[in-house]
C-alpha atoms as a PDB file:
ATOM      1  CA  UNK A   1     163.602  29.640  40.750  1.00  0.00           C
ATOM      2  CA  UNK A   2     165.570  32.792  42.594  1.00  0.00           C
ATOM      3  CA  UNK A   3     168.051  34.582  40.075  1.00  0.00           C
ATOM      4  CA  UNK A   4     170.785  33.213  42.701  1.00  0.00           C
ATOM      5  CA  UNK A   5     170.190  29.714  41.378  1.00  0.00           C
ATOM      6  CA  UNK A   6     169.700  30.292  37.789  1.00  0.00           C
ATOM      7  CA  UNK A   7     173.050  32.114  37.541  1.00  0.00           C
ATOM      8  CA  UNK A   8     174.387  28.880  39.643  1.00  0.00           C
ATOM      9  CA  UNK A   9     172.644  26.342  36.523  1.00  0.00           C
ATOM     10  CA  UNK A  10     173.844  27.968  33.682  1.00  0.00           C
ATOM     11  CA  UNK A  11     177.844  28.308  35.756  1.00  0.00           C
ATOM     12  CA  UNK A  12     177.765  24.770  36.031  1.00  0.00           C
ATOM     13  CA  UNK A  13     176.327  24.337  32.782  1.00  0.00           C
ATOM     14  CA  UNK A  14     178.786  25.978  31.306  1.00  0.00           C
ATOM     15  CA  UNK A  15     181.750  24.342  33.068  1.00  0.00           C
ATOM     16  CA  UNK A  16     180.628  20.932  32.680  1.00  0.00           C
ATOM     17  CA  UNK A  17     182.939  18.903  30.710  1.00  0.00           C
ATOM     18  CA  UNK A  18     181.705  18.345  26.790  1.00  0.00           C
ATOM     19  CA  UNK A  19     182.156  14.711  25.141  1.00  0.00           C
ATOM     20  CA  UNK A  20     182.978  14.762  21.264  1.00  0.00           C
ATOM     21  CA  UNK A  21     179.783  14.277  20.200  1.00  0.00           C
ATOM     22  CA  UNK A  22     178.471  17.091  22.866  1.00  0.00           C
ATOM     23  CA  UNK A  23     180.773  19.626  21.162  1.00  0.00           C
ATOM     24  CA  UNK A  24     179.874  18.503  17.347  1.00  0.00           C
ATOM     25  CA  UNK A  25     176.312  19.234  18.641  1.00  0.00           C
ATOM     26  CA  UNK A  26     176.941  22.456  19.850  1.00  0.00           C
ATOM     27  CA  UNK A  27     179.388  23.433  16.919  1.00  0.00           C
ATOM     28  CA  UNK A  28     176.073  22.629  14.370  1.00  0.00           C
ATOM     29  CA  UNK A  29     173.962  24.412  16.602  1.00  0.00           C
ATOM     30  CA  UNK A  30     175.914  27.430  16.552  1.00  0.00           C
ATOM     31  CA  UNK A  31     177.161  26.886  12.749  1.00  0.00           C
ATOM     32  CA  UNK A  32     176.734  30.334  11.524  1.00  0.00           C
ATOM     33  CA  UNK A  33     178.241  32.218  14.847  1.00  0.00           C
ATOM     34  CA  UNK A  34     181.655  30.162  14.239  1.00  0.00           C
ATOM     35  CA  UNK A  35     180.655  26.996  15.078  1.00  0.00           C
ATOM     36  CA  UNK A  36     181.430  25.839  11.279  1.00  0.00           C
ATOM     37  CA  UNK A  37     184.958  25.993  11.625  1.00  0.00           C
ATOM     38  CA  UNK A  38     184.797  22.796  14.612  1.00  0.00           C
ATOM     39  CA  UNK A  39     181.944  20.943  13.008  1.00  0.00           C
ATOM     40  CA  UNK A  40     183.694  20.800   9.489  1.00  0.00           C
ATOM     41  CA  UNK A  41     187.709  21.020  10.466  1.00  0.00           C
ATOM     42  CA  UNK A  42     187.578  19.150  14.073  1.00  0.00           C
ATOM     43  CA  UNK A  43     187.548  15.156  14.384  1.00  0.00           C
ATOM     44  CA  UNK A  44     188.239  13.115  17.607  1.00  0.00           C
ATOM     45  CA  UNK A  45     192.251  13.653  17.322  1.00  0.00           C
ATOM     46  CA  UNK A  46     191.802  17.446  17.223  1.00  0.00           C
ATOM     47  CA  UNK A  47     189.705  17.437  20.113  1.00  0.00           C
ATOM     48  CA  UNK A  48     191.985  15.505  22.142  1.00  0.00           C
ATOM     49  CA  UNK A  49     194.581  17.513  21.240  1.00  0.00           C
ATOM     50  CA  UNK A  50     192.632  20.641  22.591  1.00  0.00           C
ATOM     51  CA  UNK A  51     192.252  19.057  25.853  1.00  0.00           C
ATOM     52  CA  UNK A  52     195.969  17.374  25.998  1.00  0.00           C
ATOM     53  CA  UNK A  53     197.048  21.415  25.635  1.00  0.00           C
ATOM     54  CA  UNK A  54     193.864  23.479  27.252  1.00  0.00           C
ATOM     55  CA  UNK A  55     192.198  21.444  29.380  1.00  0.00           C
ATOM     56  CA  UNK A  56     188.608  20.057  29.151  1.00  0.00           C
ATOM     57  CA  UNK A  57     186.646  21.433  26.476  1.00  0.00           C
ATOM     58  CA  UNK A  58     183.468  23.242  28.199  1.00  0.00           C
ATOM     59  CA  UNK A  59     180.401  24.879  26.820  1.00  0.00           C
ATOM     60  CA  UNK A  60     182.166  28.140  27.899  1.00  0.00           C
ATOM     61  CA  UNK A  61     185.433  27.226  25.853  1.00  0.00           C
ATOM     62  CA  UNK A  62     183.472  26.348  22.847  1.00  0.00           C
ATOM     63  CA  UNK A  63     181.209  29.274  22.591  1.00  0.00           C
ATOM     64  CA  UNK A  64     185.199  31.056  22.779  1.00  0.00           C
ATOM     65  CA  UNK A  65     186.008  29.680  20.292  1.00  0.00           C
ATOM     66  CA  UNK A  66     183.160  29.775  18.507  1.00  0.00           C
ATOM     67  CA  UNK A  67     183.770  34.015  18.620  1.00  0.00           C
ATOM     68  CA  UNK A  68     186.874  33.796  17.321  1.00  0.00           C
ATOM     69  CA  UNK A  69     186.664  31.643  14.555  1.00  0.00           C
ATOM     70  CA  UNK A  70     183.668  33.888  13.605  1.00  0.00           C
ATOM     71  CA  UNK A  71     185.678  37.010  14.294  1.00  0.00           C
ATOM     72  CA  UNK A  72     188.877  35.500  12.011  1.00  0.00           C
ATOM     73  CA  UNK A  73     186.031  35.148   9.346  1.00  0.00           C
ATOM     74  CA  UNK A  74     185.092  38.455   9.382  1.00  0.00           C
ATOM     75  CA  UNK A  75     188.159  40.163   9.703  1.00  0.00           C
ATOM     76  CA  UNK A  76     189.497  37.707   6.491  1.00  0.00           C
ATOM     77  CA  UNK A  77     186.204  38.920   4.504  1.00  0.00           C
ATOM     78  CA  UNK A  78     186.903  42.708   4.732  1.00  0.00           C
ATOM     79  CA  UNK A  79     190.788  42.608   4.321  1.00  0.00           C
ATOM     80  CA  UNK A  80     189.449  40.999   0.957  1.00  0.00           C
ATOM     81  CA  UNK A  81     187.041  43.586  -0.087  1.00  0.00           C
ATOM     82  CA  UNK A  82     189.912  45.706  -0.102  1.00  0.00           C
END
């Protein structure tokens, strides 16, 4: 496979369109990275309501969110060391 396609894969990969499920899979996949915050706080409504307001929910999206959530965390955990 030529580096050309590969970087073609993983774009439409990343912009295909996640199901429910698909994201809750990804979410516990990536659980310690920021994922935890959609596995445990997101149902069905709260995905819907992402979409309804952002658009479809990719693999790309989710790993963005993923960083923040995780970022949020860590920013939270040193304001309390303080």
């Amino acid at each position: 496979m030529t580096n050309k396609r590969y970087r073609e894969e993983i774009t439409i990969m990343t912009n295909k369109r996640l199901s429910y499920e698909e994201l809750m899979d990804l979410a516990l996949k990536n659980y310690n990275e920021g994922g935890d915050v959609i596995y445990e706080c997101w149902g069905v409504e709260e995905f819907r309501d992402y979409e309804k307001m952002f658009g479809p929910m990719t693999e790309k999206e989710a790993r963005s969110l993923f960083r923040v959530s995780s970022s949020l965390r860590d920013e939270a955990i040193g304001a309390a060391s303080f």
